[in-house]
C-alpha atoms as a PDB file:
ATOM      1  CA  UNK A   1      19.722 -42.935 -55.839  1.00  0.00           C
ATOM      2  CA  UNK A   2      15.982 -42.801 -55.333  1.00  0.00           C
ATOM      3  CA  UNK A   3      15.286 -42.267 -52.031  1.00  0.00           C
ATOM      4  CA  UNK A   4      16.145 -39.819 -49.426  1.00  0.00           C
ATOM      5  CA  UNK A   5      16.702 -41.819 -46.485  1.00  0.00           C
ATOM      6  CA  UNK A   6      18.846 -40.650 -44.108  1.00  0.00           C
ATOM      7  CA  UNK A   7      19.890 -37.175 -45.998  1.00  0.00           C
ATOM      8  CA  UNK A   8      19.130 -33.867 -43.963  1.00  0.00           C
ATOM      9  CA  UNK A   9      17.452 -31.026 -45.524  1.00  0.00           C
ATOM     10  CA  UNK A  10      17.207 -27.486 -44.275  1.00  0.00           C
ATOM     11  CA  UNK A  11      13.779 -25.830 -46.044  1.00  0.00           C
ATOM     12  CA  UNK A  12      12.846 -22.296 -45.869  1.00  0.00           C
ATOM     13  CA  UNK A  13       9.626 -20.932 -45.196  1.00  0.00           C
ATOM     14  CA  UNK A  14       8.622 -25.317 -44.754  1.00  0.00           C
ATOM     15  CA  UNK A  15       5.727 -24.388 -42.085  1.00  0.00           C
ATOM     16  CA  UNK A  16       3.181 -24.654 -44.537  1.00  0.00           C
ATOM     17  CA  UNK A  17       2.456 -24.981 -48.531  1.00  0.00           C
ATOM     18  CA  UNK A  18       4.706 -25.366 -50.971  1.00  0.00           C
ATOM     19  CA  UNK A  19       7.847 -25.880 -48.693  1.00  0.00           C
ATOM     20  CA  UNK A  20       5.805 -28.420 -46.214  1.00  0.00           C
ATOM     21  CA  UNK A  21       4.966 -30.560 -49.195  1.00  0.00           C
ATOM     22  CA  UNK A  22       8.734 -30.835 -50.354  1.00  0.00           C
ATOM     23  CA  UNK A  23       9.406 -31.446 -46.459  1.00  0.00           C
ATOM     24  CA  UNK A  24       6.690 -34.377 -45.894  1.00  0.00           C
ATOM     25  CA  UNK A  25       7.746 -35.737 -49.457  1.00  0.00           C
ATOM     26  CA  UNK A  26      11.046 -36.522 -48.311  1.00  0.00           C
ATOM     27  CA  UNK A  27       9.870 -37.355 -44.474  1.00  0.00           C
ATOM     28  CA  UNK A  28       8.124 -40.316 -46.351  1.00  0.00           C
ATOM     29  CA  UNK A  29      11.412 -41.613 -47.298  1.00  0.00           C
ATOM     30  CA  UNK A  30      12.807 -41.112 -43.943  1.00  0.00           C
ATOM     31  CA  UNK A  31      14.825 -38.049 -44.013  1.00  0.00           C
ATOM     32  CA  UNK A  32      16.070 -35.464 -41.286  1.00  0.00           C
ATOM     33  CA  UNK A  33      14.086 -32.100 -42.370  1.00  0.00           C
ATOM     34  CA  UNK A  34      15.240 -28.993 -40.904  1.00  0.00           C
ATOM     35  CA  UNK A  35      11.873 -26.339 -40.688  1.00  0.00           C
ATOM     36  CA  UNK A  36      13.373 -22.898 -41.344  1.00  0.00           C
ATOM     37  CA  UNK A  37      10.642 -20.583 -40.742  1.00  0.00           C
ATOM     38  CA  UNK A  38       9.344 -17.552 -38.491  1.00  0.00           C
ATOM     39  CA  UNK A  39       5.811 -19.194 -37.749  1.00  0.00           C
ATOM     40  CA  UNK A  40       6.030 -20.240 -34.131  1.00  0.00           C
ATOM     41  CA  UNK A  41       2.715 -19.630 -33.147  1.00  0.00           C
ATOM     42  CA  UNK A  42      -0.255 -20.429 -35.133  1.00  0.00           C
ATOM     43  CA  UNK A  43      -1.619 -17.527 -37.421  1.00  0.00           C
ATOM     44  CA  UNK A  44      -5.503 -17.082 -37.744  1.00  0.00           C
ATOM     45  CA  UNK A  45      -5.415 -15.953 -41.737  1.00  0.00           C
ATOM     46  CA  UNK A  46      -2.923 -19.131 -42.173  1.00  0.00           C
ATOM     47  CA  UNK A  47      -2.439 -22.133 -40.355  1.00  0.00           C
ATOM     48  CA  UNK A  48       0.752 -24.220 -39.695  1.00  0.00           C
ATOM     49  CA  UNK A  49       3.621 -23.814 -37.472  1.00  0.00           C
ATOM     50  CA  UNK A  50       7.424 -24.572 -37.470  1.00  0.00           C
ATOM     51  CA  UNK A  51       6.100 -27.347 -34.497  1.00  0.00           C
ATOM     52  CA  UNK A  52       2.812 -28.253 -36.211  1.00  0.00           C
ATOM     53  CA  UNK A  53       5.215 -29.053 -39.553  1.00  0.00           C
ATOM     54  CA  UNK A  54       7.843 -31.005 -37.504  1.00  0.00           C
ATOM     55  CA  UNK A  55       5.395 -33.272 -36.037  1.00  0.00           C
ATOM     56  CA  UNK A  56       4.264 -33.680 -39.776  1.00  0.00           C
ATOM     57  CA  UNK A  57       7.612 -34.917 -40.641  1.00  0.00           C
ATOM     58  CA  UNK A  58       7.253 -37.183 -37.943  1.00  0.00           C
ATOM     59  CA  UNK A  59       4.213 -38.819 -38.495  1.00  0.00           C
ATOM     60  CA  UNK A  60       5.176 -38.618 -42.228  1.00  0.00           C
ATOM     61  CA  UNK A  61       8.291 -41.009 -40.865  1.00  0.00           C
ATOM     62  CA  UNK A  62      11.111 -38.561 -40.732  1.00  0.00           C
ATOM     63  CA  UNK A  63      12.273 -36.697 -38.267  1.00  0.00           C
ATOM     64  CA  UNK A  64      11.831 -33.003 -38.182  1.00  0.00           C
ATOM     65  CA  UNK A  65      13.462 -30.095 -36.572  1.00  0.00           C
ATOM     66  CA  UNK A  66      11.348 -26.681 -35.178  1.00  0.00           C
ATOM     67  CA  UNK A  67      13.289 -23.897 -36.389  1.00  0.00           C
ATOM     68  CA  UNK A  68      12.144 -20.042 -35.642  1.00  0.00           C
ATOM     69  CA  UNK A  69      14.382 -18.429 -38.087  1.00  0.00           C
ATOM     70  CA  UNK A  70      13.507 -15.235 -40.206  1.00  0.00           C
ATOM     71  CA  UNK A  71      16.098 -15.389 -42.928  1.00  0.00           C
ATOM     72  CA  UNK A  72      16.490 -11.999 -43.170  1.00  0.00           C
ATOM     73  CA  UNK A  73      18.789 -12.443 -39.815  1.00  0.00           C
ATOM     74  CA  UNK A  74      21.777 -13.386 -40.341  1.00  0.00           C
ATOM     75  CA  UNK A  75      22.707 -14.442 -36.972  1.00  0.00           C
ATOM     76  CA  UNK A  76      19.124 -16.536 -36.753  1.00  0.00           C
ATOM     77  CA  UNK A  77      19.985 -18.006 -40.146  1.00  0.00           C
ATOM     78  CA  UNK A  78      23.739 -18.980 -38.750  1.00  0.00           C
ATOM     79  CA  UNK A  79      21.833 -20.258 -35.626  1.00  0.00           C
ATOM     80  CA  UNK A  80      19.431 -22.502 -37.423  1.00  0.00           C
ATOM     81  CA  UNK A  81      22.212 -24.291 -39.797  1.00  0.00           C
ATOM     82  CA  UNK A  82      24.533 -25.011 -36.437  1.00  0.00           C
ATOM     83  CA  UNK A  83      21.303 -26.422 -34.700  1.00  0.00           C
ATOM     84  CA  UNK A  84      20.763 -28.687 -37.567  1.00  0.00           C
ATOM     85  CA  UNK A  85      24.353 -30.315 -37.540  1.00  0.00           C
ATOM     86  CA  UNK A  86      24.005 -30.596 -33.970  1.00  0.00           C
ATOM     87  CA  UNK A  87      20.963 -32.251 -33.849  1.00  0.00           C
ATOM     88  CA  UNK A  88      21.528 -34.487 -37.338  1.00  0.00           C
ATOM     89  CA  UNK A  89      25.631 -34.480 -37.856  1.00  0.00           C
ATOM     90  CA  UNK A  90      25.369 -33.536 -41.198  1.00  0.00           C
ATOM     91  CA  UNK A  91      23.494 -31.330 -44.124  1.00  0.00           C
ATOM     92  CA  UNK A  92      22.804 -32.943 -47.094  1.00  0.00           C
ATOM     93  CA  UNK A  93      20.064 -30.573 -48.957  1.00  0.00           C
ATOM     94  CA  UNK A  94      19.267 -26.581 -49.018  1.00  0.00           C
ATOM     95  CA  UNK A  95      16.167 -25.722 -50.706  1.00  0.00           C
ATOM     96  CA  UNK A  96      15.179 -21.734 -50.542  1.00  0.00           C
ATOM     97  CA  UNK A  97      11.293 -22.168 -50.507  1.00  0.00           C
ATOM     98  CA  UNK A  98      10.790 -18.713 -48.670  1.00  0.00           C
ATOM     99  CA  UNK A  99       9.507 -15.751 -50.676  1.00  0.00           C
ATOM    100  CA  UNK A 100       7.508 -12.553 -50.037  1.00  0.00           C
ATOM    101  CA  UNK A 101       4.943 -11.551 -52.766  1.00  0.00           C
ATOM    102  CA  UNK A 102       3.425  -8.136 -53.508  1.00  0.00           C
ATOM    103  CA  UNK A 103       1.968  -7.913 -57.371  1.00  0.00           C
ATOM    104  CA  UNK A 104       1.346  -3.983 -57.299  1.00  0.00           C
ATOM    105  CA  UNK A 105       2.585  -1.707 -59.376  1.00  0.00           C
ATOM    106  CA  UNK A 106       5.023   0.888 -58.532  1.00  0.00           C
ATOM    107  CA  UNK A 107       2.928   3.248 -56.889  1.00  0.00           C
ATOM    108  CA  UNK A 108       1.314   0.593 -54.985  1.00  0.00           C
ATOM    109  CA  UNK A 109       4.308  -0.630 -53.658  1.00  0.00           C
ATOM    110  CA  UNK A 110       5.297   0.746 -49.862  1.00  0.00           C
ATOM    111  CA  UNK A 111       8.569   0.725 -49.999  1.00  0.00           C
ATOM    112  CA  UNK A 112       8.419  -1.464 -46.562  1.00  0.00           C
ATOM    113  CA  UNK A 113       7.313  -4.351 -48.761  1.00  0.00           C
ATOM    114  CA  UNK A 114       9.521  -3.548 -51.611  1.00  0.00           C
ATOM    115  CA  UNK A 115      12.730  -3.942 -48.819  1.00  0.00           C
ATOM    116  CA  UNK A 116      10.826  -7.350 -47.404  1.00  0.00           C
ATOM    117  CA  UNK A 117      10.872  -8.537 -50.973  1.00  0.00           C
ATOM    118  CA  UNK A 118      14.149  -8.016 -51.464  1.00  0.00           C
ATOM    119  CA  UNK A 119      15.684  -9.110 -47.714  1.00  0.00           C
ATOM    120  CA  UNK A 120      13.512 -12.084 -48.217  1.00  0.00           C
ATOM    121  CA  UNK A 121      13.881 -13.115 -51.940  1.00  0.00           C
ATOM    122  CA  UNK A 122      17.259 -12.685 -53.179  1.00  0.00           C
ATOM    123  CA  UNK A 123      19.236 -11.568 -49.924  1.00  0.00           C
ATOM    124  CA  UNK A 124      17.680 -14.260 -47.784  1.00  0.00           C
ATOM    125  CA  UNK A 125      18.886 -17.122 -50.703  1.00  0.00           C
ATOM    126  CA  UNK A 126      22.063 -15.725 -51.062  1.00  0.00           C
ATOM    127  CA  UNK A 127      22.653 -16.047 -47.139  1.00  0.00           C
ATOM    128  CA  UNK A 128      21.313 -19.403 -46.491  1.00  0.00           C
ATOM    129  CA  UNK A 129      23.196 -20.825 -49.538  1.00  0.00           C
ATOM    130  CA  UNK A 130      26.727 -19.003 -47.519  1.00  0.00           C
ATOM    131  CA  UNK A 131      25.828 -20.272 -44.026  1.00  0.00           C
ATOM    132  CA  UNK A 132      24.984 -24.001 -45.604  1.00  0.00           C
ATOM    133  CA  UNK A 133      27.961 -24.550 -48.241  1.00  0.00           C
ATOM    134  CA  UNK A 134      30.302 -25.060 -45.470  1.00  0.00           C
ATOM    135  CA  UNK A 135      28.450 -27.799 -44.911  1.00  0.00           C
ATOM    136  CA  UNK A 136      27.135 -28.840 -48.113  1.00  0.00           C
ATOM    137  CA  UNK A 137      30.815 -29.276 -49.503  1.00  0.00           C
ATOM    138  CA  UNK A 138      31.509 -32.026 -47.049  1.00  0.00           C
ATOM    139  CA  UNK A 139      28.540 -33.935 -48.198  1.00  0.00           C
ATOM    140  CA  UNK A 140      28.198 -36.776 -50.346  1.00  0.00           C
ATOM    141  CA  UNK A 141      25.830 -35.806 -52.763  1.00  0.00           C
ATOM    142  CA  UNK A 142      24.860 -31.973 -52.026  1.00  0.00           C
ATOM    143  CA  UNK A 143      21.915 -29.911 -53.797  1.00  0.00           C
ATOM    144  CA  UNK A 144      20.671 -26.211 -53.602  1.00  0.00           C
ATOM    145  CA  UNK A 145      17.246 -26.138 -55.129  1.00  0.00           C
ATOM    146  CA  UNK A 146      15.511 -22.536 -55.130  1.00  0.00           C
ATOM    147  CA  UNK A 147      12.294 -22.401 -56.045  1.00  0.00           C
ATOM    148  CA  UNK A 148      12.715 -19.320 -58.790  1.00  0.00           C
ATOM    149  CA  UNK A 149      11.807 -18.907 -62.256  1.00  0.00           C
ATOM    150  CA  UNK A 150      13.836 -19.119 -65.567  1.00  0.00           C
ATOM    151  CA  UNK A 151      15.543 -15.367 -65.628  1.00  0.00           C
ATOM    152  CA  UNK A 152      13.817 -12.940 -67.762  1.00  0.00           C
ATOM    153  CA  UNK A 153      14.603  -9.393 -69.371  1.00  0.00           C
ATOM    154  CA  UNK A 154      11.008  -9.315 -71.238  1.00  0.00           C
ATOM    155  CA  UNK A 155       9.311  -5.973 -70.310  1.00  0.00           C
ATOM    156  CA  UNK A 156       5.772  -7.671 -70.017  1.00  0.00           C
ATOM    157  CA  UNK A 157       7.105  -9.703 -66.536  1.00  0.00           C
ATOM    158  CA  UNK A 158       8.778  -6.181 -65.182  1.00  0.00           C
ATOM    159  CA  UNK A 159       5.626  -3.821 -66.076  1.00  0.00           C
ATOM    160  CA  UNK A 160       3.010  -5.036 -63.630  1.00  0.00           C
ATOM    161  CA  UNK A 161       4.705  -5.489 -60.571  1.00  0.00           C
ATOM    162  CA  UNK A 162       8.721  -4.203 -60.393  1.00  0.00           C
ATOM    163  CA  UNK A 163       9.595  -5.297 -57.204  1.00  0.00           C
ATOM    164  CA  UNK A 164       8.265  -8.287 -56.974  1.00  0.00           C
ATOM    165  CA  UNK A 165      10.109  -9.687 -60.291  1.00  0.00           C
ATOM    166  CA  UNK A 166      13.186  -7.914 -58.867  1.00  0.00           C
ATOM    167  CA  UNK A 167      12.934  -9.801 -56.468  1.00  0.00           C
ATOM    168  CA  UNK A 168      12.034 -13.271 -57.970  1.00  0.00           C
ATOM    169  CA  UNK A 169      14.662 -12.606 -60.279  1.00  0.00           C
ATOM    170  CA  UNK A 170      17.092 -11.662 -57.772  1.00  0.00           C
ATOM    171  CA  UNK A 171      17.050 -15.344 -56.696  1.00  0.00           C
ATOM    172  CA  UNK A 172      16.963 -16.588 -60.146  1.00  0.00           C
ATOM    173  CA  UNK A 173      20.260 -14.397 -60.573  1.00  0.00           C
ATOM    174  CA  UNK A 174      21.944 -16.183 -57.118  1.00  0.00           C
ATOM    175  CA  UNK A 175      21.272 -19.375 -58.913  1.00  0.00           C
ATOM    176  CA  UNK A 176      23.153 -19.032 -62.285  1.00  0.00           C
ATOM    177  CA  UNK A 177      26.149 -17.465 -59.630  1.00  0.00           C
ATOM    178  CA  UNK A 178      25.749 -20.099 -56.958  1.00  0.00           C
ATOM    179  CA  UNK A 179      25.941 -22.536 -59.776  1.00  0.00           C
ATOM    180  CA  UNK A 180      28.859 -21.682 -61.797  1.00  0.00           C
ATOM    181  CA  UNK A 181      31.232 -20.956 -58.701  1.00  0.00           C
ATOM    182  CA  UNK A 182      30.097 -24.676 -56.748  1.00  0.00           C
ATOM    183  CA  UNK A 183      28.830 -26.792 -59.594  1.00  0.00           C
ATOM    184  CA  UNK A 184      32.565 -27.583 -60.237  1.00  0.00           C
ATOM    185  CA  UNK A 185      33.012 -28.491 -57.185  1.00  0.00           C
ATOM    186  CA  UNK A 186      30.338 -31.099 -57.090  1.00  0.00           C
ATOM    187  CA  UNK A 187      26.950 -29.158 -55.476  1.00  0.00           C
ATOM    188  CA  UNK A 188      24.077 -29.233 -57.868  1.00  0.00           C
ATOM    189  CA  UNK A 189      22.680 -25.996 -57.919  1.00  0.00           C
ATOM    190  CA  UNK A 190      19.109 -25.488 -59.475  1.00  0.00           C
ATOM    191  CA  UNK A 191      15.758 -24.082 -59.508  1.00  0.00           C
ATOM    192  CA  UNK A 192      12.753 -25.567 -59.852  1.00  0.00           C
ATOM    193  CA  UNK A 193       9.237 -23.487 -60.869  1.00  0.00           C
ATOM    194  CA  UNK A 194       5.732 -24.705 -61.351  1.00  0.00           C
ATOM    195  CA  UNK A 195       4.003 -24.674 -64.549  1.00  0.00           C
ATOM    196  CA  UNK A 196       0.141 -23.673 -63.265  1.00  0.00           C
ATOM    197  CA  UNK A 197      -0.571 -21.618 -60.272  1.00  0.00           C
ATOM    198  CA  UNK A 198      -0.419 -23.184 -56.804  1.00  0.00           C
ATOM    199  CA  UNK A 199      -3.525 -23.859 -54.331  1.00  0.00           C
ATOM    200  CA  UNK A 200      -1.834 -22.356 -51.392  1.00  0.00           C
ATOM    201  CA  UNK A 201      -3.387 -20.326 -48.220  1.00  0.00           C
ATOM    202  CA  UNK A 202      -0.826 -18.155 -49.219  1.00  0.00           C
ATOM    203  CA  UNK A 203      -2.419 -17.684 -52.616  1.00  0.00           C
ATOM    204  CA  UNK A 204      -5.613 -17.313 -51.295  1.00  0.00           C
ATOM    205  CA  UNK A 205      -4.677 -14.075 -49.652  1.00  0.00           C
ATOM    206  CA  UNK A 206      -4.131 -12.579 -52.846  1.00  0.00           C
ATOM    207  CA  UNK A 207      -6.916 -10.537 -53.938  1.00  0.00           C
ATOM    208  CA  UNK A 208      -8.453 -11.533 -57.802  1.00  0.00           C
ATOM    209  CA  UNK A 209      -6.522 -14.840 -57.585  1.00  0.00           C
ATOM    210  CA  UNK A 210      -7.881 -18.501 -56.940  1.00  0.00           C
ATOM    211  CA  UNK A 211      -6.674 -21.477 -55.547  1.00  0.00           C
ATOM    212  CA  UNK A 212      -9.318 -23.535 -57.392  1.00  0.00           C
ATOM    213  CA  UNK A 213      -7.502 -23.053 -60.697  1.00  0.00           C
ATOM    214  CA  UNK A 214      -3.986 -23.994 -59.720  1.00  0.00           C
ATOM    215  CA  UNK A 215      -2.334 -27.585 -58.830  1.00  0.00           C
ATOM    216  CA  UNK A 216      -1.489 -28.927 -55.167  1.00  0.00           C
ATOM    217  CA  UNK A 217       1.950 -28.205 -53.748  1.00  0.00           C
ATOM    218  CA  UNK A 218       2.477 -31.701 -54.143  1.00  0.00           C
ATOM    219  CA  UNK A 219       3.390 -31.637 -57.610  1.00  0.00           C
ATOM    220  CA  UNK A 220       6.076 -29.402 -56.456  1.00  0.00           C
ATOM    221  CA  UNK A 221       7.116 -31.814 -53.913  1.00  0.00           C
ATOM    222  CA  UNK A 222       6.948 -34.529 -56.032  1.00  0.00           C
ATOM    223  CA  UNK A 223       9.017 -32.844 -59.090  1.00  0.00           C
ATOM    224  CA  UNK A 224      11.453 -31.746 -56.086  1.00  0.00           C
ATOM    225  CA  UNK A 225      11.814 -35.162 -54.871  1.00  0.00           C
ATOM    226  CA  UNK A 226      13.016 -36.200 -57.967  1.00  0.00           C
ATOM    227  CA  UNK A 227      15.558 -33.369 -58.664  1.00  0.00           C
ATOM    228  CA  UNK A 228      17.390 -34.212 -55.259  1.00  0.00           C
ATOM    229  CA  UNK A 229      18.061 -37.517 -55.363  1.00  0.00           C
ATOM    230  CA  UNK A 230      19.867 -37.117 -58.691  1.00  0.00           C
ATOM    231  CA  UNK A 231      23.715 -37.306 -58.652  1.00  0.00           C
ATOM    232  CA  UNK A 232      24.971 -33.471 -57.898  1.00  0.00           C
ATOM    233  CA  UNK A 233      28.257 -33.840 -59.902  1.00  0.00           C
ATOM    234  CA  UNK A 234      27.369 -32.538 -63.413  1.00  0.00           C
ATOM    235  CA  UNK A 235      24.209 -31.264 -62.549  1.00  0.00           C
ATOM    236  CA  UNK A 236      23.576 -27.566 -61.990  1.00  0.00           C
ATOM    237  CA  UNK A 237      22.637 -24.312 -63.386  1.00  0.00           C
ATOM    238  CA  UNK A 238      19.369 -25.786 -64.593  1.00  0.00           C
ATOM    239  CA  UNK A 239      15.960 -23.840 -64.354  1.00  0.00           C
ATOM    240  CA  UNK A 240      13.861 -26.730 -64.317  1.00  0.00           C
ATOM    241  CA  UNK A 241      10.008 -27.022 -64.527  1.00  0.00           C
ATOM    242  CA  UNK A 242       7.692 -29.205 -62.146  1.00  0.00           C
ATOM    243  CA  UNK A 243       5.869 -30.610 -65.305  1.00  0.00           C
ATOM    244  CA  UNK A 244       8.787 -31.415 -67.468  1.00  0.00           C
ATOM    245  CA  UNK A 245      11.024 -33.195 -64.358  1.00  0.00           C
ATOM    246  CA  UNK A 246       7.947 -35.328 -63.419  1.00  0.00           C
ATOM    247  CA  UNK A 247       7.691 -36.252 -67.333  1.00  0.00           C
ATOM    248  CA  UNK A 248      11.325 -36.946 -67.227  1.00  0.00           C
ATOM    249  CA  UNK A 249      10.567 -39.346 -64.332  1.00  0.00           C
ATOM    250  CA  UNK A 250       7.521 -41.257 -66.070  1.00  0.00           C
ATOM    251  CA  UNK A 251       4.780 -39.140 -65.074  1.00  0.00           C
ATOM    252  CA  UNK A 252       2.754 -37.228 -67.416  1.00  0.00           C
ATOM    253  CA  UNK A 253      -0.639 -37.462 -66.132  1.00  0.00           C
ATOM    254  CA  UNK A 254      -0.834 -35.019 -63.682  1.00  0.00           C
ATOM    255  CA  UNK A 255      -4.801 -34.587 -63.557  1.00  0.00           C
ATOM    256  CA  UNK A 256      -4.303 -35.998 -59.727  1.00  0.00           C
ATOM    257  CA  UNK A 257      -2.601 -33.089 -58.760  1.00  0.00           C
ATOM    258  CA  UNK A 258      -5.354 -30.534 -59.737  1.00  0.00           C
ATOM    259  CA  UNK A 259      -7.128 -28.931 -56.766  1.00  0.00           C
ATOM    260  CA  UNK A 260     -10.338 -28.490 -58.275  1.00  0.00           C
ATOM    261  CA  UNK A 261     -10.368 -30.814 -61.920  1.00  0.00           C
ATOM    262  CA  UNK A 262     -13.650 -28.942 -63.334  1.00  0.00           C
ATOM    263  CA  UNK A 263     -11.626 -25.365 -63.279  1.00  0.00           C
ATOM    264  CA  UNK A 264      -9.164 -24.463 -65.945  1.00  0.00           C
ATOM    265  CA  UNK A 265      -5.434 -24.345 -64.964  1.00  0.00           C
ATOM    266  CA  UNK A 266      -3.777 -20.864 -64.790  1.00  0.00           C
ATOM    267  CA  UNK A 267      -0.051 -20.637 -65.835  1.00  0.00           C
ATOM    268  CA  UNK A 268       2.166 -18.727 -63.011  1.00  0.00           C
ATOM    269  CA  UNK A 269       4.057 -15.893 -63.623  1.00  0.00           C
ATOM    270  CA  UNK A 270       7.140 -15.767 -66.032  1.00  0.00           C
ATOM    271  CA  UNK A 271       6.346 -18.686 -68.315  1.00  0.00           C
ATOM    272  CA  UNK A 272       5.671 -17.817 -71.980  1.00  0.00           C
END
């Protein structure tokens, strides 16, 4: 399989960045795109809506679906996944996109962002993964991708910012579970992580950090693209890296993808 024509996908947090790419990437091959998210009126620090996205998927030549979910609800999260089979049939894809950031230390850390984290992060994968297998076990060729990084016990990840990685690796953690209890019974379950630092407006309201040095969510979308139309039976558990899929699928020049070429790359967080 190469193209996503005709799947559905219900994506997290998909109003804007990283999960908007991985939406319009698949809209381009004529998919049904779910957008999970609680922007439903536009935000003056960063733009994109749950309606501004779908009509992106349409133009883009799939058809989208406005969700207002906050996936720390569990009755909004149950809500969105049975407005998505009624309005498509079917689900074919999950990917957990949404995330909450804070990179303080301890005593920086309100304890109101250390819960979002968590509720968000971990909790929020764990949920939508419950209220979508239902479906995702009927379908023909079913994928979870979470956008987490390779789990990680070194001190130098856990130091700087505790609840944050918690978090992060909270979803990493709900992978290597989600994987070994459905892998065997035929839904890939994976993660995916980028290599560099991505240009988001999400990023850019991080103080000290820069879009300039990081790639385009498109290389996510791209690497993403080509982790879900792989065949799901025999394929989970995998923490997988934007740069090494896309090499796997031919492409290893991936100058294109830089948002500003004359600035050195920074690596994200937990990569060695």
């Amino acid at each position: 399989m190469t193209s996503l024509s005709g799947k559905t996908l219900f994506i997290t947090g998909a109003s804007r960045g990283i999960g908007l790419a991985i939406a319009l990437r698949a809209a381009r091959d004529g998919a049904n795109v779910a957008i999970a998210a609680k922007s439903a009126v536009p935000n003056p620090k960063l733009p994109g809506t749950i309606h501004t996205a779908a009509q992106a998927v349409n133009d883009a030549g799939g058809k989208g679906l406005a969700l207002q979910c906050d996936i720390r609800e569990e009755d909004q999260v149950r809500a969105a996944v049975a407005a998505t089979i009624e309005t498509f049939g079917s689900l074919d894809i999950l990917v957990n996109n949404a995330s909450a950031i804070w990179l303080r230390g301890t005593l920086d850390t309100p304890m109101k962002r250390f819960d979002l984290m968590q509720q968000v992060n971990a909790r929020g994968s764990f949920l939508c993964a419950q209220a979508c297998l239902p479906h995702l076990l009927n379908a023909p060729n079913p994928h979870i991708l979470t956008l987490c990084p390779p789990p990680s016990l070194d001190p130098k990840w856990w130091g700087p910012h505790t609840g944050y990685t918690l978090a992060k690796m909270g979803m990493s953690l709900v992978t290597l579970g989600l994987a070994a209890e459905f892998g065997p019974q035929g839904v890939a379950v994976n993660a995916l992580w980028p290599r560099t630092l991505i240009g988001t407006d999400a990023l850019n309201m991080i103080p000290g950090v820069s879009t300039a040095n990081g790639r385009r969510p498109e290389v996510m979308a791209d690497a993403a693209h080509a982790v879900l139309v792989r065949e799901a039976a025999g394929f989970s558990g995998q923490f997988l890296i934007d740069d090494e899929v896309l090499a796997a699928a031919g492409i290893t020049d991936l100058s294109g993808y830089a948002v500003d070429p004359s600035q050195p790359l920074l690596p994200d967080l937990f990569l060695d």
